[in-house]
C-alpha atoms as a PDB file:
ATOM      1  CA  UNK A   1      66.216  42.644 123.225  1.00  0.00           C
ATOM      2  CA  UNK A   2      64.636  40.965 126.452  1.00  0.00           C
ATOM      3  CA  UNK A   3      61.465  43.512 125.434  1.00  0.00           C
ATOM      4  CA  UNK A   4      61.131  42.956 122.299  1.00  0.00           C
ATOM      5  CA  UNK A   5      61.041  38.585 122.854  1.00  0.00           C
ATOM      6  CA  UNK A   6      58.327  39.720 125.632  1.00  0.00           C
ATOM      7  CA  UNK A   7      56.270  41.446 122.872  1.00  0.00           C
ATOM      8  CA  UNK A   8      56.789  38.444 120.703  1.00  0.00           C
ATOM      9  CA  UNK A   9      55.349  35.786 123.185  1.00  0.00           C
ATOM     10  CA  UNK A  10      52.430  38.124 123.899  1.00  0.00           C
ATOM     11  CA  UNK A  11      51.866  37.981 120.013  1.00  0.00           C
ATOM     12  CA  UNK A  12      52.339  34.583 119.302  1.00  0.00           C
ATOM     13  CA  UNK A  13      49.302  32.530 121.348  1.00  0.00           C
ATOM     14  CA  UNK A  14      46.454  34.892 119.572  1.00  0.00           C
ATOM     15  CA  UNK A  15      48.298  34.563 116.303  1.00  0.00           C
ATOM     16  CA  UNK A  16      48.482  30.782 116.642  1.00  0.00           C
ATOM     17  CA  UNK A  17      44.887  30.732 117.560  1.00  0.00           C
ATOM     18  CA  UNK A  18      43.886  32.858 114.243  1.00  0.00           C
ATOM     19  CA  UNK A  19      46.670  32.383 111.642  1.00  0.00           C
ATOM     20  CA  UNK A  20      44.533  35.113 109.416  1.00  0.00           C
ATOM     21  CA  UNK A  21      46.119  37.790 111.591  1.00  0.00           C
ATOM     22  CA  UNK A  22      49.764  36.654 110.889  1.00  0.00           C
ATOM     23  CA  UNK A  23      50.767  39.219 107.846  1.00  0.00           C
ATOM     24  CA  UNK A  24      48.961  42.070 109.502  1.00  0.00           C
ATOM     25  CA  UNK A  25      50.508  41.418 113.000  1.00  0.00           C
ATOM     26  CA  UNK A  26      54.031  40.761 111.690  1.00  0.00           C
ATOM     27  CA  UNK A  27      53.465  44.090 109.555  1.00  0.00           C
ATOM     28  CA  UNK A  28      52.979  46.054 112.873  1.00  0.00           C
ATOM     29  CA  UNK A  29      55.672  44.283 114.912  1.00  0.00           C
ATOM     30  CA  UNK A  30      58.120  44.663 111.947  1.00  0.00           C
ATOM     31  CA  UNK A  31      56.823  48.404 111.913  1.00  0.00           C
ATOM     32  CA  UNK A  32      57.633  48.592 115.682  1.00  0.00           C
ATOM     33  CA  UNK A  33      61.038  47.298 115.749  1.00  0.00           C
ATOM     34  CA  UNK A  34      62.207  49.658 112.527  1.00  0.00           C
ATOM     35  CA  UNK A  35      60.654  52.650 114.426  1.00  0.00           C
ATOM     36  CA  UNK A  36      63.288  51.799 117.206  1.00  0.00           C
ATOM     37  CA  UNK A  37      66.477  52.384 114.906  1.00  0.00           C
END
């Protein structure tokens, strides 16, 4: 849990900067977290 809000703040500033990248890097960091279960 702690990890995976760690990976989340590391995301969020560049995606704030360039909202462009939003789907594609919510796509990987949904594709992440499914891989875990």
């Amino acid at each position: 849990m702690l990890a995976d809000l760690g990976v989340t703040r590391m995301l969020v500033p560049p995606l704030a900067i360039d909202p462009k990248k939003l789907p594609e890097a919510m796509g990987k960091f949904a594709d992440d977290v499914i891989a875990k279960f």
